[in-house]
PDB file of N, CA and C in Angstrom:
ATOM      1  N   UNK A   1       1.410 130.044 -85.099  1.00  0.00           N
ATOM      2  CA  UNK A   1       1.688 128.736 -85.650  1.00  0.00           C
ATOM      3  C   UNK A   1       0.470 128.195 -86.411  1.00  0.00           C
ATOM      4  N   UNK A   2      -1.051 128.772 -85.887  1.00  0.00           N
ATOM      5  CA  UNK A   2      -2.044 127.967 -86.353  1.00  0.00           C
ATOM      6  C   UNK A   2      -2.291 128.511 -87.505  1.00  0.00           C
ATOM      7  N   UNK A   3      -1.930 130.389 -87.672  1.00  0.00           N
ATOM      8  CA  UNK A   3      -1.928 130.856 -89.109  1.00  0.00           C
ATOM      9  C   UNK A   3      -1.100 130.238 -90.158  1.00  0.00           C
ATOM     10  N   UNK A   4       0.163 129.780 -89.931  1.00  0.00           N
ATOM     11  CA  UNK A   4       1.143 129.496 -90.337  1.00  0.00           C
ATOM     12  C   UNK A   4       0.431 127.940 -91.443  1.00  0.00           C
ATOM     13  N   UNK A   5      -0.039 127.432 -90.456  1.00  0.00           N
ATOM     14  CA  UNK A   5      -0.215 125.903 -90.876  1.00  0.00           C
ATOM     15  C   UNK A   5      -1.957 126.092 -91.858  1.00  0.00           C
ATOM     16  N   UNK A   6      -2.613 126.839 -91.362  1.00  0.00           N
ATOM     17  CA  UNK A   6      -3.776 127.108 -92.250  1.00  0.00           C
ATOM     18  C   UNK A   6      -3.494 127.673 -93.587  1.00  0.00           C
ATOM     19  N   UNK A   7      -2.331 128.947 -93.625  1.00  0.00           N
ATOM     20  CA  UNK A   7      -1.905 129.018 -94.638  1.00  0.00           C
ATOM     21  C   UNK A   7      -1.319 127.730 -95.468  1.00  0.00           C
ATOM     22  N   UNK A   8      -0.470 127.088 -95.174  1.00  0.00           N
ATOM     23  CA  UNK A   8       0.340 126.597 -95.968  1.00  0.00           C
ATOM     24  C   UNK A   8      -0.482 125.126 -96.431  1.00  0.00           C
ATOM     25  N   UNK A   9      -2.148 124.727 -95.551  1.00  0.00           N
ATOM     26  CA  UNK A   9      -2.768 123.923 -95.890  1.00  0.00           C
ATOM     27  C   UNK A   9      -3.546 124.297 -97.031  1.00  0.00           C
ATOM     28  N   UNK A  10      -3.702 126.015 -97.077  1.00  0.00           N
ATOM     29  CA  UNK A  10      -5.140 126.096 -97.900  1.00  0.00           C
ATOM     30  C   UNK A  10      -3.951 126.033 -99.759  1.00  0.00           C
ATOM     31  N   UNK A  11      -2.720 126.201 -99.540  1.00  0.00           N
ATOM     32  CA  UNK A  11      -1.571 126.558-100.766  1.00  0.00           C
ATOM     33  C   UNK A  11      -1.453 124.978-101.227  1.00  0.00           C
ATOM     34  N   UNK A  12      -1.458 124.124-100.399  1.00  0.00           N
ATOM     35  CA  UNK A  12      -1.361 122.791-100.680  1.00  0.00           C
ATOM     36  C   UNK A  12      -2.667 121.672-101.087  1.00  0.00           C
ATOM     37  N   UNK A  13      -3.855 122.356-100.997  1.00  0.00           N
ATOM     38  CA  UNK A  13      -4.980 121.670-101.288  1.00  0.00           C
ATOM     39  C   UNK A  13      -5.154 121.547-102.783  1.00  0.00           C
ATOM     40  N   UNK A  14      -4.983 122.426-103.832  1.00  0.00           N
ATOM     41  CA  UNK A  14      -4.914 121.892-105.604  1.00  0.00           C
ATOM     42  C   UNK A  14      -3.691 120.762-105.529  1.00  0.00           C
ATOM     43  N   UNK A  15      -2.804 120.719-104.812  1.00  0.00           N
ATOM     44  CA  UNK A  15      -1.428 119.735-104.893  1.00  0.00           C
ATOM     45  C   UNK A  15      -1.997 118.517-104.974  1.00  0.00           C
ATOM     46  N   UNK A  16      -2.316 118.729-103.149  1.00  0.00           N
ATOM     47  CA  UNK A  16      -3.257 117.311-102.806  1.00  0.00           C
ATOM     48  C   UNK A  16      -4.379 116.344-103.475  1.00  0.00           C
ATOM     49  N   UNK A  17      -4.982 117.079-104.537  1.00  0.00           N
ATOM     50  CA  UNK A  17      -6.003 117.185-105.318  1.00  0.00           C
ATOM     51  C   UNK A  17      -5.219 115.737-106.374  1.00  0.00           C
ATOM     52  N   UNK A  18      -4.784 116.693-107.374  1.00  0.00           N
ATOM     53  CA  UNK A  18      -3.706 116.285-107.476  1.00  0.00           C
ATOM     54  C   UNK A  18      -3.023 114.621-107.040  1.00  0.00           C
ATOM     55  N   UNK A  19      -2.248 114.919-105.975  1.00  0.00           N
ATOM     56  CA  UNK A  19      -1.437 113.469-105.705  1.00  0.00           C
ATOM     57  C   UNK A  19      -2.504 112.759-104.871  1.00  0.00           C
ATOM     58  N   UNK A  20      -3.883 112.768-104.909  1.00  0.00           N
ATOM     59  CA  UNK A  20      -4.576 111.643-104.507  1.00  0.00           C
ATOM     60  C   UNK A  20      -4.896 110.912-105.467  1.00  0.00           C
ATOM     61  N   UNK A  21      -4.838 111.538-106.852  1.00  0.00           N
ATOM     62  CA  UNK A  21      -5.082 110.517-107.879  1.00  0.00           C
ATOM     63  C   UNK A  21      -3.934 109.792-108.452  1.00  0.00           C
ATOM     64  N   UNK A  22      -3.005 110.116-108.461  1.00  0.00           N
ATOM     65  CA  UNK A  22      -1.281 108.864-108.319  1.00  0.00           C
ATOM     66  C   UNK A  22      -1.986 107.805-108.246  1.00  0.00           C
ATOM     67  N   UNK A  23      -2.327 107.423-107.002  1.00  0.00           N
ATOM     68  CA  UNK A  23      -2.755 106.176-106.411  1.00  0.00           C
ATOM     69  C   UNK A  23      -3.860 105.331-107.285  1.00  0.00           C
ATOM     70  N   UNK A  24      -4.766 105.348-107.668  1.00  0.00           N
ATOM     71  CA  UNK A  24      -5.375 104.764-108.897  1.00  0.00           C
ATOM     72  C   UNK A  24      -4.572 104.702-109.970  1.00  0.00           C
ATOM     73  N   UNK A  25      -4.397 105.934-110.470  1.00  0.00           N
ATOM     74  CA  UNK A  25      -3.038 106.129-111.993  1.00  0.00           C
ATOM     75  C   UNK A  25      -2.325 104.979-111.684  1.00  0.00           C
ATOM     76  N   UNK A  26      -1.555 105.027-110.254  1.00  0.00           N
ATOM     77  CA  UNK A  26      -0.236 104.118-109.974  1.00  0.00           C
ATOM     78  C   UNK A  26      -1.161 102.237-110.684  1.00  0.00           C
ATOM     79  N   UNK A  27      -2.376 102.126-110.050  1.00  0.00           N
ATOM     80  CA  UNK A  27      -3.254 100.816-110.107  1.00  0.00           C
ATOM     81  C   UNK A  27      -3.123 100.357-111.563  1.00  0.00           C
ATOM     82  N   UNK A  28      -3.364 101.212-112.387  1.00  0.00           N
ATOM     83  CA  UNK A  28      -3.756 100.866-113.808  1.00  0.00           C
ATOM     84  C   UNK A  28      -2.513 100.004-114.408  1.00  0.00           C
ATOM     85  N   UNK A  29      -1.492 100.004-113.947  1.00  0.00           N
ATOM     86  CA  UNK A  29      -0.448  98.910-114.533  1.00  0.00           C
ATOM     87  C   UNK A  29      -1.002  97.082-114.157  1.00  0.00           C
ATOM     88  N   UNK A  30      -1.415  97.177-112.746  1.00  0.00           N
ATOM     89  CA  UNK A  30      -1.551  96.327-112.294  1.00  0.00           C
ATOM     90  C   UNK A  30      -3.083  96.240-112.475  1.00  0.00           C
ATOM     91  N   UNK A  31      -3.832  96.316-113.466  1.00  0.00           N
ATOM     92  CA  UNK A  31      -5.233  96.330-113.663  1.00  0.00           C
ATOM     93  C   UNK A  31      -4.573  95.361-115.684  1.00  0.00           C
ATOM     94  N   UNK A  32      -3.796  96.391-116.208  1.00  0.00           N
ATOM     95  CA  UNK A  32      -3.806  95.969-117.387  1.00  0.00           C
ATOM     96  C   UNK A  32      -2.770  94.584-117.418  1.00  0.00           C
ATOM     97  N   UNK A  33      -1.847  94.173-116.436  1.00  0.00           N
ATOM     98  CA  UNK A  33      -1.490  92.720-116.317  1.00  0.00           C
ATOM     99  C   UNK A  33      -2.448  91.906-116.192  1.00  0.00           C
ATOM    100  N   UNK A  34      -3.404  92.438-114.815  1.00  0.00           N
ATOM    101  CA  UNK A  34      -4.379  91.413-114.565  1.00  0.00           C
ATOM    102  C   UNK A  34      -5.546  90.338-115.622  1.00  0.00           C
ATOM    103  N   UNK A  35      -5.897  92.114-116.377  1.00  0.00           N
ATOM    104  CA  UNK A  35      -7.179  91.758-117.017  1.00  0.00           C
ATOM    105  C   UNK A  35      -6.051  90.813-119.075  1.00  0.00           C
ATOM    106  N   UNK A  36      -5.092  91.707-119.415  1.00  0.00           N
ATOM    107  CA  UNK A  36      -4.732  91.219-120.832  1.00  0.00           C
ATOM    108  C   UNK A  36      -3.293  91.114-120.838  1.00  0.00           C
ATOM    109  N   UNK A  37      -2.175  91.046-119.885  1.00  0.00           N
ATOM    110  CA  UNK A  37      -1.062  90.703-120.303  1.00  0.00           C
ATOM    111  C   UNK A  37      -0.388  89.418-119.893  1.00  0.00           C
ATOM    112  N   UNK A  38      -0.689  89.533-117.959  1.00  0.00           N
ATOM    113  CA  UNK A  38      -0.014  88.196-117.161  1.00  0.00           C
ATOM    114  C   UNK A  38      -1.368  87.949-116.358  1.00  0.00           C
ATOM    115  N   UNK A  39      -2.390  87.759-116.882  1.00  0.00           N
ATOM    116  CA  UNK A  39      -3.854  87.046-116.134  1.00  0.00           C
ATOM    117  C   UNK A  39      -3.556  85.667-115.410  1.00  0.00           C
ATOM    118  N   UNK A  40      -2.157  84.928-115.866  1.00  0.00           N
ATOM    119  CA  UNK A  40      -2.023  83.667-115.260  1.00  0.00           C
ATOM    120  C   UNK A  40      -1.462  83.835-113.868  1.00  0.00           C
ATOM    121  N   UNK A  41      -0.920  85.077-113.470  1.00  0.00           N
ATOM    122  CA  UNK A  41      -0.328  85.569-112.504  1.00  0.00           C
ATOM    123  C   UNK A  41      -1.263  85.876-111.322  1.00  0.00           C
ATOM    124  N   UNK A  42      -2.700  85.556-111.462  1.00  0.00           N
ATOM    125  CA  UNK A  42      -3.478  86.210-110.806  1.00  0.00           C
ATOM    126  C   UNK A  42      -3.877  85.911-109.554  1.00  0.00           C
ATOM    127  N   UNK A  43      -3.247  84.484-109.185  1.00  0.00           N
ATOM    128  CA  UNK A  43      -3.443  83.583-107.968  1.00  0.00           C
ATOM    129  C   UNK A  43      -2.137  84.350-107.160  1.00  0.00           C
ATOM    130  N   UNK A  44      -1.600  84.877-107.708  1.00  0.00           N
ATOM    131  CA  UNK A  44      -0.571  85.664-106.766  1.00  0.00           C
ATOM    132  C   UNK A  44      -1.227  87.035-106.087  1.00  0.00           C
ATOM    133  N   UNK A  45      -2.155  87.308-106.943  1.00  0.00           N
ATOM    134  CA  UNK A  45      -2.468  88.477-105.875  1.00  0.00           C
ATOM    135  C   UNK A  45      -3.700  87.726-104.791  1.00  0.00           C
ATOM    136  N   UNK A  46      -3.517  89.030-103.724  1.00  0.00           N
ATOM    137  CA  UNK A  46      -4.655  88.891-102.455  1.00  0.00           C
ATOM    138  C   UNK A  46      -5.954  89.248-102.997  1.00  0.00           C
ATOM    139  N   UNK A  47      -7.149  88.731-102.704  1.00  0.00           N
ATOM    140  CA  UNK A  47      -8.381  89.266-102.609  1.00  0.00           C
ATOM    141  C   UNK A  47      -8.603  90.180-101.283  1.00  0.00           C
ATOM    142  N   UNK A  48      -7.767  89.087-100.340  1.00  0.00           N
ATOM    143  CA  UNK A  48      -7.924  90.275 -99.203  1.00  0.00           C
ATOM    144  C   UNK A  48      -7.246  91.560 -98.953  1.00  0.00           C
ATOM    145  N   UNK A  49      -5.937  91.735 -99.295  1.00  0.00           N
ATOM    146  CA  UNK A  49      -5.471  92.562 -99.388  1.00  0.00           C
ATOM    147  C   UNK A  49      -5.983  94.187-100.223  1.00  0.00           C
ATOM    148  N   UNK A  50      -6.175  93.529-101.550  1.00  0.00           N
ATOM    149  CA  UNK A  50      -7.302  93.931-102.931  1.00  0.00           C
ATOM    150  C   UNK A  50      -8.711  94.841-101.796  1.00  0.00           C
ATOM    151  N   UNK A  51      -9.087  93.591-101.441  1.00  0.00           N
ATOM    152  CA  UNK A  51     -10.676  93.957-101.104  1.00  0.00           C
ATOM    153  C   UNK A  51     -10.508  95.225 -99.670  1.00  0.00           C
ATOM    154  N   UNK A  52      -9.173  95.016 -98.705  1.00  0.00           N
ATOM    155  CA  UNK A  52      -9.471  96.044 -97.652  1.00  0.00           C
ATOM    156  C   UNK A  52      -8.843  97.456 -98.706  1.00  0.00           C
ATOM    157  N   UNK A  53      -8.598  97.603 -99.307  1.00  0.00           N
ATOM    158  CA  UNK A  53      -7.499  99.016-100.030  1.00  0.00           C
ATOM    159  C   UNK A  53      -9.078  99.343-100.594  1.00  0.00           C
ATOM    160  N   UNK A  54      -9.897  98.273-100.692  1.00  0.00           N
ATOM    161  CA  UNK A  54     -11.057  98.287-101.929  1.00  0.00           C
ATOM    162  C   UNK A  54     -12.378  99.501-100.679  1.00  0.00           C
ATOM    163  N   UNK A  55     -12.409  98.702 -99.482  1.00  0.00           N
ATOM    164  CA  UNK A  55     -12.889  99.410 -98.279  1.00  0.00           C
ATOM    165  C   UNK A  55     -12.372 100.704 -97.826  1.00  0.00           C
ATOM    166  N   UNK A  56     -11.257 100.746 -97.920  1.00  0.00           N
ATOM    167  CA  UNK A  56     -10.629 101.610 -97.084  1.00  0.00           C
ATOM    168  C   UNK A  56     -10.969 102.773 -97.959  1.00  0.00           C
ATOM    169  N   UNK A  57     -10.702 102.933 -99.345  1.00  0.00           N
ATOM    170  CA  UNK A  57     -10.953 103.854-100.596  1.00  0.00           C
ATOM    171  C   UNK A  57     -12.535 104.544-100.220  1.00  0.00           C
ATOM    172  N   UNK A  58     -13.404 103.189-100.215  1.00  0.00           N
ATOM    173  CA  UNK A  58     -14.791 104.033 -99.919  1.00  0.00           C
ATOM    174  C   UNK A  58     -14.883 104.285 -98.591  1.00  0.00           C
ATOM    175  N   UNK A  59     -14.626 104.178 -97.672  1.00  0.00           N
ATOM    176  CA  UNK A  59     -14.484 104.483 -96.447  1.00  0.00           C
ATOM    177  C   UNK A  59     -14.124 106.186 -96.587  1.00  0.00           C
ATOM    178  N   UNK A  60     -12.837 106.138 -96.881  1.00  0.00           N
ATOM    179  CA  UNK A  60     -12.449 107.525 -97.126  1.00  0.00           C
ATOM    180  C   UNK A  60     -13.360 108.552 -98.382  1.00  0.00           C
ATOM    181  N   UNK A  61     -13.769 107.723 -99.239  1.00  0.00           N
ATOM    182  CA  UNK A  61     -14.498 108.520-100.289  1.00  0.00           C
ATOM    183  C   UNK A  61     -15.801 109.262 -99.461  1.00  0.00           C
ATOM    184  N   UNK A  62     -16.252 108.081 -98.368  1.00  0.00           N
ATOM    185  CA  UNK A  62     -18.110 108.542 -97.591  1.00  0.00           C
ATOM    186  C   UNK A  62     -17.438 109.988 -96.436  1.00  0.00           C
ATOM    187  N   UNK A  63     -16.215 109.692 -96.305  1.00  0.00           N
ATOM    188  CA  UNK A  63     -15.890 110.936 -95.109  1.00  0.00           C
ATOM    189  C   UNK A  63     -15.685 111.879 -96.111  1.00  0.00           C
ATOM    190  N   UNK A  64     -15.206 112.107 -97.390  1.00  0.00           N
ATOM    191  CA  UNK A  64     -14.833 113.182 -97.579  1.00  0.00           C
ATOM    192  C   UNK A  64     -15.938 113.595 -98.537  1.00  0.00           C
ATOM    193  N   UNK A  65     -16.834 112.902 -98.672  1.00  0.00           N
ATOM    194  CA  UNK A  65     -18.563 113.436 -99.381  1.00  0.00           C
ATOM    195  C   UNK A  65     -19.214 114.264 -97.999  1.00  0.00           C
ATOM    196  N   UNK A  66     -18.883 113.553 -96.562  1.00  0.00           N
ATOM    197  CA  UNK A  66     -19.515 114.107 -95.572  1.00  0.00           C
ATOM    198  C   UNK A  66     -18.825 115.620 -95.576  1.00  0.00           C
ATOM    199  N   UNK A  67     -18.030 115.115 -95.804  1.00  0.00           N
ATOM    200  CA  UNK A  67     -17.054 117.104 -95.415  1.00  0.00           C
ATOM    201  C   UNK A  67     -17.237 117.837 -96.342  1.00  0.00           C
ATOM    202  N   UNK A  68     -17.782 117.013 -97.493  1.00  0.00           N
ATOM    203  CA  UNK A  68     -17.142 118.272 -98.859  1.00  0.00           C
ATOM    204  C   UNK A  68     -16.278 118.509 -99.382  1.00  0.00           C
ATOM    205  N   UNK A  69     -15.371 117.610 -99.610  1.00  0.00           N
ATOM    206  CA  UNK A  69     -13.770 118.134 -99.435  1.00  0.00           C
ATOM    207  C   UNK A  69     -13.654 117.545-100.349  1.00  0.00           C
ATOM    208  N   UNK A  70     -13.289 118.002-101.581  1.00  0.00           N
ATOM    209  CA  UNK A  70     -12.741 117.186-102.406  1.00  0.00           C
ATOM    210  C   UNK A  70     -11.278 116.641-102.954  1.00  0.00           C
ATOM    211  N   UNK A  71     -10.391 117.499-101.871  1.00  0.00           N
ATOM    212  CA  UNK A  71      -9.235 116.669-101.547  1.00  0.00           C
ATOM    213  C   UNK A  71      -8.871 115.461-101.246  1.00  0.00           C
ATOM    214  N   UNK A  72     -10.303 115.206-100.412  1.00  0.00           N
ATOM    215  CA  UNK A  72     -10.387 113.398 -99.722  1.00  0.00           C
ATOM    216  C   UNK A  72     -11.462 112.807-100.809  1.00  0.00           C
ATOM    217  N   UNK A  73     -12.312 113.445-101.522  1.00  0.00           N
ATOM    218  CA  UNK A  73     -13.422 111.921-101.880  1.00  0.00           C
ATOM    219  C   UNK A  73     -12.753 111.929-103.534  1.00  0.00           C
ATOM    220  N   UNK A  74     -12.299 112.519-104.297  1.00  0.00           N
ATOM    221  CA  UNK A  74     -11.743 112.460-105.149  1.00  0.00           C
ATOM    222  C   UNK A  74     -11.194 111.273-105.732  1.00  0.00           C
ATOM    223  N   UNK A  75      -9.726 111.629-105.514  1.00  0.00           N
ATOM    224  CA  UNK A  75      -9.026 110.561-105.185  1.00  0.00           C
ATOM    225  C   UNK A  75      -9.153 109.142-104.745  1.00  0.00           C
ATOM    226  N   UNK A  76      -9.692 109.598-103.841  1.00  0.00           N
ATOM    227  CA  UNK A  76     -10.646 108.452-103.244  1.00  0.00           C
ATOM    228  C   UNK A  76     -11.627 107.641-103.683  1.00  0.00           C
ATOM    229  N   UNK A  77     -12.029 108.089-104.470  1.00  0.00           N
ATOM    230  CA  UNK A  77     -13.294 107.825-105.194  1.00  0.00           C
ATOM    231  C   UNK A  77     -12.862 107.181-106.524  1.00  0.00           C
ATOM    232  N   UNK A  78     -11.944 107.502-107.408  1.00  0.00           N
ATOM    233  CA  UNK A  78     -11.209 106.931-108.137  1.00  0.00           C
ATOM    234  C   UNK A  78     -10.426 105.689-107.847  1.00  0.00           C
ATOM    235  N   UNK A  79      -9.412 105.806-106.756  1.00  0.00           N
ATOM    236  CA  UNK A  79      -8.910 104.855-105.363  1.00  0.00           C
ATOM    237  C   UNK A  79      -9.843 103.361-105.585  1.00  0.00           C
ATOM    238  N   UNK A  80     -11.198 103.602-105.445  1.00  0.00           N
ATOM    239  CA  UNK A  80     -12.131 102.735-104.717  1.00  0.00           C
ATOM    240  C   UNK A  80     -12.524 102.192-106.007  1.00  0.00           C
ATOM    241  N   UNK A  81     -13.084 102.917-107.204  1.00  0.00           N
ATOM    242  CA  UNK A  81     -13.196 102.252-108.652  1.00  0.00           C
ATOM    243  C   UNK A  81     -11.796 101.435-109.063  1.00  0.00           C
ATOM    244  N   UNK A  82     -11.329 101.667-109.204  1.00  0.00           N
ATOM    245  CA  UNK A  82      -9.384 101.275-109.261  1.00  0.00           C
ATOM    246  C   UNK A  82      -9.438  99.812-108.967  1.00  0.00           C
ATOM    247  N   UNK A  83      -9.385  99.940-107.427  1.00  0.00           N
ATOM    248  CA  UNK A  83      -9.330  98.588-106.262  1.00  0.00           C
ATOM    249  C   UNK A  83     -10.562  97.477-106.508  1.00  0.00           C
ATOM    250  N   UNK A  84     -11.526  97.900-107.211  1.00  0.00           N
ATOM    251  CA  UNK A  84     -12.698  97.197-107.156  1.00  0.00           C
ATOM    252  C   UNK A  84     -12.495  96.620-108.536  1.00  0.00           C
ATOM    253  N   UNK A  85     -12.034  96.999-109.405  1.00  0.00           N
ATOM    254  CA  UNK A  85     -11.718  96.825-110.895  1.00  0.00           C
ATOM    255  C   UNK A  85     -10.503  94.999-110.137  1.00  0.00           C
ATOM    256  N   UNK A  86      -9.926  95.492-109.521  1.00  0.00           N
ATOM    257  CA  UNK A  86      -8.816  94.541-109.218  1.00  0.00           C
ATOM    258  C   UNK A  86      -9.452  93.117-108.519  1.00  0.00           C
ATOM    259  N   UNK A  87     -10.122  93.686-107.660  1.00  0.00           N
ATOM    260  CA  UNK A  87     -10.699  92.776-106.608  1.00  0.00           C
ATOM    261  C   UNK A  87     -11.723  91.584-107.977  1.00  0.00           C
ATOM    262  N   UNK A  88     -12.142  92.572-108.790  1.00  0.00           N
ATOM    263  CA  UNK A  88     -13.021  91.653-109.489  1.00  0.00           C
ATOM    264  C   UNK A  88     -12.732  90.510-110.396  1.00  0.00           C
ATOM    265  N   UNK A  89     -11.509  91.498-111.131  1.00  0.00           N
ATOM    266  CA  UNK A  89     -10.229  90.820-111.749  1.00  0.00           C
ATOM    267  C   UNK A  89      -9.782  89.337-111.182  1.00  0.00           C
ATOM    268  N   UNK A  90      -9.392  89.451-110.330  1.00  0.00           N
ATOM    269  CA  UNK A  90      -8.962  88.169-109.234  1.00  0.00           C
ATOM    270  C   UNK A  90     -10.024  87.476-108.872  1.00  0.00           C
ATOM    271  N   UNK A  91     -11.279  87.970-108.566  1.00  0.00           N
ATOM    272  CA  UNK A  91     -12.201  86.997-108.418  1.00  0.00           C
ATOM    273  C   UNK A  91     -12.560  86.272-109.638  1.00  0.00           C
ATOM    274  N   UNK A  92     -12.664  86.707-110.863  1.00  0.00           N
ATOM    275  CA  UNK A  92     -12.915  86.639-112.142  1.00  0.00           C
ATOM    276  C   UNK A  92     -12.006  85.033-112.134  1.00  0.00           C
ATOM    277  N   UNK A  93     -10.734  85.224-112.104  1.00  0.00           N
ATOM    278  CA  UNK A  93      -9.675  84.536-112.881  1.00  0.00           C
ATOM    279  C   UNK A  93      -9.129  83.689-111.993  1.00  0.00           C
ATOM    280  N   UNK A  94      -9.522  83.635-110.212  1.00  0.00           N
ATOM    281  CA  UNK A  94      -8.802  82.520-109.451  1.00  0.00           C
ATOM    282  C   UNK A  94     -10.198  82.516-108.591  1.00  0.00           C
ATOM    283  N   UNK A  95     -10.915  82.599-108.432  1.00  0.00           N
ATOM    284  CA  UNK A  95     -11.593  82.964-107.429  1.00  0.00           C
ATOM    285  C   UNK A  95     -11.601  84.172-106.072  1.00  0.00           C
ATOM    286  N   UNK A  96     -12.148  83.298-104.821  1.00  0.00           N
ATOM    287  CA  UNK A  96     -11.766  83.432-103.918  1.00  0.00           C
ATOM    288  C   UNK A  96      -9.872  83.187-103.285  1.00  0.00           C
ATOM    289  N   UNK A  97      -9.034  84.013-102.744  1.00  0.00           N
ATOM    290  CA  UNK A  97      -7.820  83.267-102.993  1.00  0.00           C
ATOM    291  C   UNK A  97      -7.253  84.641-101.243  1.00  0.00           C
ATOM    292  N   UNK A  98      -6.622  84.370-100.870  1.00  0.00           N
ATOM    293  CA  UNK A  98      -6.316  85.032 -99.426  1.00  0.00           C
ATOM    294  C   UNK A  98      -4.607  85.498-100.155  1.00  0.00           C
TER     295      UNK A  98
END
């Protein structure tokens, strides 16, 4: 079973590679409302919400620099530029706002 699953992890790691960056890609809609289309909209988003996705990104980016892995800091690492782009956005244009 443990061959089984090592195999089919090491076949799935370019994938993973891959669909960790979605997640930023996915951001950039909601980066280009923020900053030049619906900026008046901006008291609707969370800072807090924004700011933990903003943590959690480098959080995961420092574990997967520790491992080497660039399945995890990648993505991640992009993730965390992404979220921070947002967080700033909102601070920029409403402030502080929960």
């Amino acid at each position: 079973m443990k061959q089984w699953l090592n195999r089919i992890g090491k076949a799935l790691e370019p994938l993973m590679l891959v669909m960790g960056l979605v997640s930023p890609v996915a951001t950039i809609p909601q980066i280009v409302k923020l900053y030049f289309t619906h900026s008046e909209h901006a008291g609707g988003l969370s800072i807090t919400t924004w700011g933990m996705y903003t943590m959690i990104a480098l959080l995961w980016t420092i574990y997967g620099l520790y491992h080497q892995n660039p399945t995890i800091w990648v993505g991640n690492g992009f993730g965390f530029l992404a979220y921070l782009v947002v967080v700033v956005g909102i601070f920029i244009r409403v402030g502080w706002t929960f």
